[in-house]
Protein backbone atom coordinates (compact mmCIF):
# COMPACT_ATOMS: atom_id res chain seq x y z
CA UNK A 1 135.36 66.56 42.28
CA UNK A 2 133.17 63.41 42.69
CA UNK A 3 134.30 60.70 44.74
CA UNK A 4 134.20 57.45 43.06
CA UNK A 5 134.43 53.91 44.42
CA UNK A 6 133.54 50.07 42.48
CA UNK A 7 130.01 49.58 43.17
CA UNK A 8 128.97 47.72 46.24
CA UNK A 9 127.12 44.70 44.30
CA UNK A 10 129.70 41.85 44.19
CA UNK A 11 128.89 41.16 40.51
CA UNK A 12 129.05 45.08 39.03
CA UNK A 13 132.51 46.43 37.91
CA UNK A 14 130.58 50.18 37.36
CA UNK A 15 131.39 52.70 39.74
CA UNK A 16 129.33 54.28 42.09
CA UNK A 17 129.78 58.27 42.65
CA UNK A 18 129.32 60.68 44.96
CA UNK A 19 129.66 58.56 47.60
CA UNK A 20 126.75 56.58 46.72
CA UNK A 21 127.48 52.74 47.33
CA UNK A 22 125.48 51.73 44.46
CA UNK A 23 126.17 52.60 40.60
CA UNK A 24 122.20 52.34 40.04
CA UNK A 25 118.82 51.36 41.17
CA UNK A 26 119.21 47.36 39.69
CA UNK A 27 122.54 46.70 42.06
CA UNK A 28 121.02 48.95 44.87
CA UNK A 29 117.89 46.85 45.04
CA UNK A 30 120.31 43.53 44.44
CA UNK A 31 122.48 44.24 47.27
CA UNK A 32 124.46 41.56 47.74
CA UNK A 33 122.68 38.91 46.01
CA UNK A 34 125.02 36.54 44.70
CA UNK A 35 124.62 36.72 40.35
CA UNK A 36 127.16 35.44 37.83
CA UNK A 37 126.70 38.84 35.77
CA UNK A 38 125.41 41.96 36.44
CA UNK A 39 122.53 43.16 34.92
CA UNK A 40 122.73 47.14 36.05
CA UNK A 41 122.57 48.41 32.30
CA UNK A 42 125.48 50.10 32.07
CA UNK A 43 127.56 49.81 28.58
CA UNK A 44 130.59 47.74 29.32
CA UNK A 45 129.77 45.74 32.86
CA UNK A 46 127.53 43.01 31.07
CA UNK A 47 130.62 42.66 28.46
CA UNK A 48 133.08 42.82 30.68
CA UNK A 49 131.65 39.82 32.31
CA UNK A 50 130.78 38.11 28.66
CA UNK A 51 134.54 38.35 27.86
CA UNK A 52 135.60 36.88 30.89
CA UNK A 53 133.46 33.78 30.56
């Protein structure tokens, strides 16, 4: 079973598995760069943060 946990970028709402820290490349080379949305390009993280707006 893969172990999932919320990606480590502050701005992502993905989820990172495998005990990665990172959902993707994008947040891993963000880090923890301060952005209003996340731009990782997974379907549903840039319109979760759209709705919230």
């Amino acid at each position: 079973m893969a172990k999932e946990k919320k990606c480590g970028h502050p701005a992502c709402n993905c989820t990172a598995l495998n005990g990665d820290k990172y959902c993707s490349p994008y947040c891993h080379d963000a880090g923890k760069l301060t952005e209003l949305a996340c731009n990782c390009g997974h379907e549903g993280c840039a319109e979760e943060m759209a709705h919230e707006g």
